[in-house]
Protein backbone atom coordinates (compact mmCIF):
# COMPACT_ATOMS: atom_id res chain seq x y z
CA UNK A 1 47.04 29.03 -66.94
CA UNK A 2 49.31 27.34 -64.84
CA UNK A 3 51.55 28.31 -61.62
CA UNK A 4 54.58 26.39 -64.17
CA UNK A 5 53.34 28.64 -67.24
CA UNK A 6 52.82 32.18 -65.14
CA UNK A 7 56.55 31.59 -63.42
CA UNK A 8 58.83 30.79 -66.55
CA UNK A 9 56.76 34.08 -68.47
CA UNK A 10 58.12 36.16 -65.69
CA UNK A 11 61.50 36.34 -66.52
CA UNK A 12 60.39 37.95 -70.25
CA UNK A 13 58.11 40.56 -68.54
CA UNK A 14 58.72 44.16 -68.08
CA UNK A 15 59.60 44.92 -64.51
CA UNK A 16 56.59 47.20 -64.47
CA UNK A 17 54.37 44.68 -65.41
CA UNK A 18 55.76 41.86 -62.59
CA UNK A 19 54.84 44.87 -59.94
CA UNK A 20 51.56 44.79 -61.43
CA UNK A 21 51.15 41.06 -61.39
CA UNK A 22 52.85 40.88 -57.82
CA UNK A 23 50.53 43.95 -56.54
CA UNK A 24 47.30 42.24 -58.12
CA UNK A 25 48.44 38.57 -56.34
CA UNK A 26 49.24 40.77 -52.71
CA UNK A 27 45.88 42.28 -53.36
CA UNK A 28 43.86 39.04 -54.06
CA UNK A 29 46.14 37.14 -50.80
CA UNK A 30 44.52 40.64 -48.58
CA UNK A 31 41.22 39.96 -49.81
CA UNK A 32 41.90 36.51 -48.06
CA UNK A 33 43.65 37.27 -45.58
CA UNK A 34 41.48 35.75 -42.45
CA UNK A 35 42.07 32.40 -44.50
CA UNK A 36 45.70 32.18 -44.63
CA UNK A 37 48.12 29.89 -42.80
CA UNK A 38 50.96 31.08 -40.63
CA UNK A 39 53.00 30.42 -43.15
CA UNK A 40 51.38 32.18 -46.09
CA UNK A 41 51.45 35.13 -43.54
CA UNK A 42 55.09 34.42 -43.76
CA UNK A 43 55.27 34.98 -46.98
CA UNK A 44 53.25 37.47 -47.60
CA UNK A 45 55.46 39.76 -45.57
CA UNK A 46 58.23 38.67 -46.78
CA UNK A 47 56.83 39.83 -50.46
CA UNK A 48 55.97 42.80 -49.23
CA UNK A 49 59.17 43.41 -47.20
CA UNK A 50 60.93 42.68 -50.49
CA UNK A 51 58.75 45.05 -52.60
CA UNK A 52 59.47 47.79 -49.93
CA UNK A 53 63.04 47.23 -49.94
CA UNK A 54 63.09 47.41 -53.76
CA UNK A 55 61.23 51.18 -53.49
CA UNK A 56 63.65 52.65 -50.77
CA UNK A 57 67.02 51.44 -52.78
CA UNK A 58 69.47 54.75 -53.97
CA UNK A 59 67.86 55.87 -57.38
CA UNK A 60 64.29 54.23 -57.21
CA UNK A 61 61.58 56.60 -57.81
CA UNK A 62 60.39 56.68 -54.26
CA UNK A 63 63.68 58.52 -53.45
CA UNK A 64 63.30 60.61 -56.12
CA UNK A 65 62.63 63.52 -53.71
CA UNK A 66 65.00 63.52 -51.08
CA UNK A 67 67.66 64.27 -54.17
CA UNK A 68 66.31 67.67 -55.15
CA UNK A 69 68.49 70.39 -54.11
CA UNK A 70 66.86 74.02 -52.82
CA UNK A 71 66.25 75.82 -49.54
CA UNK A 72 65.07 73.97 -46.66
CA UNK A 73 62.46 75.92 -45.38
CA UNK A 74 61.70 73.87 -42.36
CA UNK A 75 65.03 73.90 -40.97
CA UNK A 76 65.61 77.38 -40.62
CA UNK A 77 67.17 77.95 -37.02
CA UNK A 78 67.10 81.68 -37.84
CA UNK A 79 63.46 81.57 -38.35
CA UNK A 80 60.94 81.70 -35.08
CA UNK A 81 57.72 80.42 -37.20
CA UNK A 82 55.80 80.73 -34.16
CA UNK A 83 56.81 84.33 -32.61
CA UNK A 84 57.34 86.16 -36.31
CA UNK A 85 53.20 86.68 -35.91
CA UNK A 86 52.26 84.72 -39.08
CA UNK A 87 51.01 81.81 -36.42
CA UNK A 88 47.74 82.07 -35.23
CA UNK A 89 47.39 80.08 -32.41
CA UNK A 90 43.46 78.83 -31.94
């Protein structure tokens, strides 16, 4: 198949399954990674860069987490973890 063919099929494609063509092309560029140009490094973070900033945007299912609502248990300032003698120092 051709580079031509592959990019105008894109646009049809679910966005699940360009992830899974763009993470099986990052993959195969890692696997040949000592052979790349300075550019190609370029653009192979920039991909990445772009994938990441895709994951981290309001709503994506990275963030998913952050939005659930409950105690805090970390945070408590009432709570002395270390002195209430459930820490066992070793």
């Amino acid at each position: 198949m051709e580079i031509k063919a592959i990019l105008q099929a894109l646009p049809s494609l679910s966005i699940s399954d360009r992830l899974k063509i763009a993470e099986s092309a990052l993959q195969l560029v890692l696997q040949e990674k000592h052979s790349l140009t300075k550019d190609e490094q370029k653009q192979q973070l920039t991909l990445a860069a772009m994938t990441a900033i895709a994951d981290y945007v309001p709503g994506s299912e990275l963030n998913i987490f952050s939005d659930l609502e409950g105690e805090d248990f970390c945070d408590d300032p009432d709570e002395d973890f270390y002195n209430s003698g459930t820490y066992v120092q070793r």
